[in-house]
C-alpha atoms as a PDB file:
ATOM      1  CA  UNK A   1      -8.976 -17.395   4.989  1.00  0.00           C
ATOM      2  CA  UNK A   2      -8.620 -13.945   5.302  1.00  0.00           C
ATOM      3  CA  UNK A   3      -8.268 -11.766   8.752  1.00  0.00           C
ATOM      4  CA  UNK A   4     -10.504  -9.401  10.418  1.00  0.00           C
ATOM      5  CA  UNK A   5     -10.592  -6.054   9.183  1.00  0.00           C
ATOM      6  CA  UNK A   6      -8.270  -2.890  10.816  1.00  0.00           C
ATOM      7  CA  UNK A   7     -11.515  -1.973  12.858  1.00  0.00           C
ATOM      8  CA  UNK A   8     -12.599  -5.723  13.981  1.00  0.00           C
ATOM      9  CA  UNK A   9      -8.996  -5.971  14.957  1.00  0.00           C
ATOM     10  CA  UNK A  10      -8.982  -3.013  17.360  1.00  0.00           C
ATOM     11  CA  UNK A  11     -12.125  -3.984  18.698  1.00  0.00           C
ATOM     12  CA  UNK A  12     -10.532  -7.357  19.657  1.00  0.00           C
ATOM     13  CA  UNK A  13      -7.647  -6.024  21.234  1.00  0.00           C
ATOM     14  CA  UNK A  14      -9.605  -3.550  22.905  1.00  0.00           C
ATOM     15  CA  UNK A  15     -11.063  -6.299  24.653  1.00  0.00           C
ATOM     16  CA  UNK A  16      -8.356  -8.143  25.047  1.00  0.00           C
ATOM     17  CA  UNK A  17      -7.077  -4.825  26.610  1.00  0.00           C
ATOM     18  CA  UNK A  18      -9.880  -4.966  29.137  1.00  0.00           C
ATOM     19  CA  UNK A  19      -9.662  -8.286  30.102  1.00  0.00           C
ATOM     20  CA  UNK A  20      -6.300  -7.954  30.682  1.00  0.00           C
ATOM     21  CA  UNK A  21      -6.862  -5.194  33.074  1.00  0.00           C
ATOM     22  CA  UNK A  22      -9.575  -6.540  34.770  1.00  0.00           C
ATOM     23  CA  UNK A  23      -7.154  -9.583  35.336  1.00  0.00           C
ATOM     24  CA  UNK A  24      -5.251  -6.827  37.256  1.00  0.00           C
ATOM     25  CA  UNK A  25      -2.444  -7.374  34.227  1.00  0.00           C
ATOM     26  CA  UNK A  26      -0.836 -10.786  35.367  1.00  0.00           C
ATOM     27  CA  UNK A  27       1.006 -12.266  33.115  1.00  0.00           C
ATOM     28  CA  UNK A  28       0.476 -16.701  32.698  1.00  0.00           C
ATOM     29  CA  UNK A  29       2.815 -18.268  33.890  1.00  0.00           C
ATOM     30  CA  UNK A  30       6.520 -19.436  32.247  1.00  0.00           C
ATOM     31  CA  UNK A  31       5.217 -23.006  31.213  1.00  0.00           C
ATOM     32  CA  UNK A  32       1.742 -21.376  30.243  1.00  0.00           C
ATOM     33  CA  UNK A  33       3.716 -19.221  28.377  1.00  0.00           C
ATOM     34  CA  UNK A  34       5.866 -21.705  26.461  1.00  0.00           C
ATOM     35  CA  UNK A  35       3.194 -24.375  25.911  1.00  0.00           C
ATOM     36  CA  UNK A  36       1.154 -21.441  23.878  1.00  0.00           C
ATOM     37  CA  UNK A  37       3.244 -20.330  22.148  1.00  0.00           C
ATOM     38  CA  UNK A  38       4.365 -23.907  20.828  1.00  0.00           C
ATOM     39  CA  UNK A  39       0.726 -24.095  19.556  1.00  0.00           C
ATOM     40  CA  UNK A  40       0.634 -21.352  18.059  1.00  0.00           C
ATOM     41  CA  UNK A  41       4.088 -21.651  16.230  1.00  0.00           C
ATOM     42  CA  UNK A  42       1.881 -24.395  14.457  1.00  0.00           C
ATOM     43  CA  UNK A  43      -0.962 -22.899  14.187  1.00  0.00           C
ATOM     44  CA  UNK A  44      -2.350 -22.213  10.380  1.00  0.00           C
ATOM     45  CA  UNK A  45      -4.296 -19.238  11.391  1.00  0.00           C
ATOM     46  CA  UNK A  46      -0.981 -17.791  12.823  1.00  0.00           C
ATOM     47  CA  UNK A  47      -0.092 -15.304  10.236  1.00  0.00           C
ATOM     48  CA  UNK A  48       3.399 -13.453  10.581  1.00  0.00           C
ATOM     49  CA  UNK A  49       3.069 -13.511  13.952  1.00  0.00           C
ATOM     50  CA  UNK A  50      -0.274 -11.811  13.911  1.00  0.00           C
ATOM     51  CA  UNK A  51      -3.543 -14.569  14.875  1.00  0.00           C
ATOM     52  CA  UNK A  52      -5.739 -14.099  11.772  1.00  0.00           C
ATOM     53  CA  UNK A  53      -9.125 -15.250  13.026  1.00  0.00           C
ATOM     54  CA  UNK A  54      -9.078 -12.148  15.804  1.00  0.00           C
ATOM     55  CA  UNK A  55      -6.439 -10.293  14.828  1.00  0.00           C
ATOM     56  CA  UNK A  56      -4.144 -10.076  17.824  1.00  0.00           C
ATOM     57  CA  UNK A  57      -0.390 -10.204  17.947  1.00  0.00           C
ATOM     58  CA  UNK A  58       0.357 -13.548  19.058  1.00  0.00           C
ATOM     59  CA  UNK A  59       3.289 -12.843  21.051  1.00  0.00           C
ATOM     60  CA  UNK A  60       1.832 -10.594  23.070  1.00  0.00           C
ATOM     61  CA  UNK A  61      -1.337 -12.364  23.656  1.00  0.00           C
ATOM     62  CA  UNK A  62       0.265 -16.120  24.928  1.00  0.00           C
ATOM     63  CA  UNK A  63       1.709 -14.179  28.019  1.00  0.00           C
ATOM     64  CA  UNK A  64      -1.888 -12.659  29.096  1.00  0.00           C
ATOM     65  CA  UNK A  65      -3.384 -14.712  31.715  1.00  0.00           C
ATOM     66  CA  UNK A  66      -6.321 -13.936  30.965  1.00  0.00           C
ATOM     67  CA  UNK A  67      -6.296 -14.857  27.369  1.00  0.00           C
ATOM     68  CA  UNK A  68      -7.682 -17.709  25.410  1.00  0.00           C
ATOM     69  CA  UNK A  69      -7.262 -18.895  21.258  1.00  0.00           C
ATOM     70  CA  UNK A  70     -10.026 -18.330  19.424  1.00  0.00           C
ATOM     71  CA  UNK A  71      -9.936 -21.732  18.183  1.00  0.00           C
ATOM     72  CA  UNK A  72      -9.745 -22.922  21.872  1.00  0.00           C
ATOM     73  CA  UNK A  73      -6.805 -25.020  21.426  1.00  0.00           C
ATOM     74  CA  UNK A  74      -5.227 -23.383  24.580  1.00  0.00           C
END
């Protein structure tokens, strides 16, 4: 599988960037936080720390409330 391209990626963060704002930037809570990033320690489309079906860092993106895996598993 390979990852979205440089300009995909923005685009995704970019939203994600939104969302998060529109969220009023609250960050999930501890146990949200820890139960994410378990899954996506897992993960196979976890690449180097960087999610490779939208592109997005992963560490930054489990403590974003208003986040959600592509794959849906969180």
């Amino acid at each position: 599988m390979t990852g979205p391209s440089f300009g995909r990626k923005a685009l995704n963060f970019g939203k994600a960037v939104v969302f998060h704002a529109a969220d009023g930037f609250h960050r999930a809570d501890d146990d949200v936080v820890e139960k994410r990033e378990g899954l996506c320690n897992i993960c196979p489309a976890n690449k180097g720390g960087e999610c490779e079906l939208c592109g997005c860092p992963v560490k930054l993106k489990v403590t974003w409330r208003s986040e959600k895996c592509p794959m849906e598993i969180w």
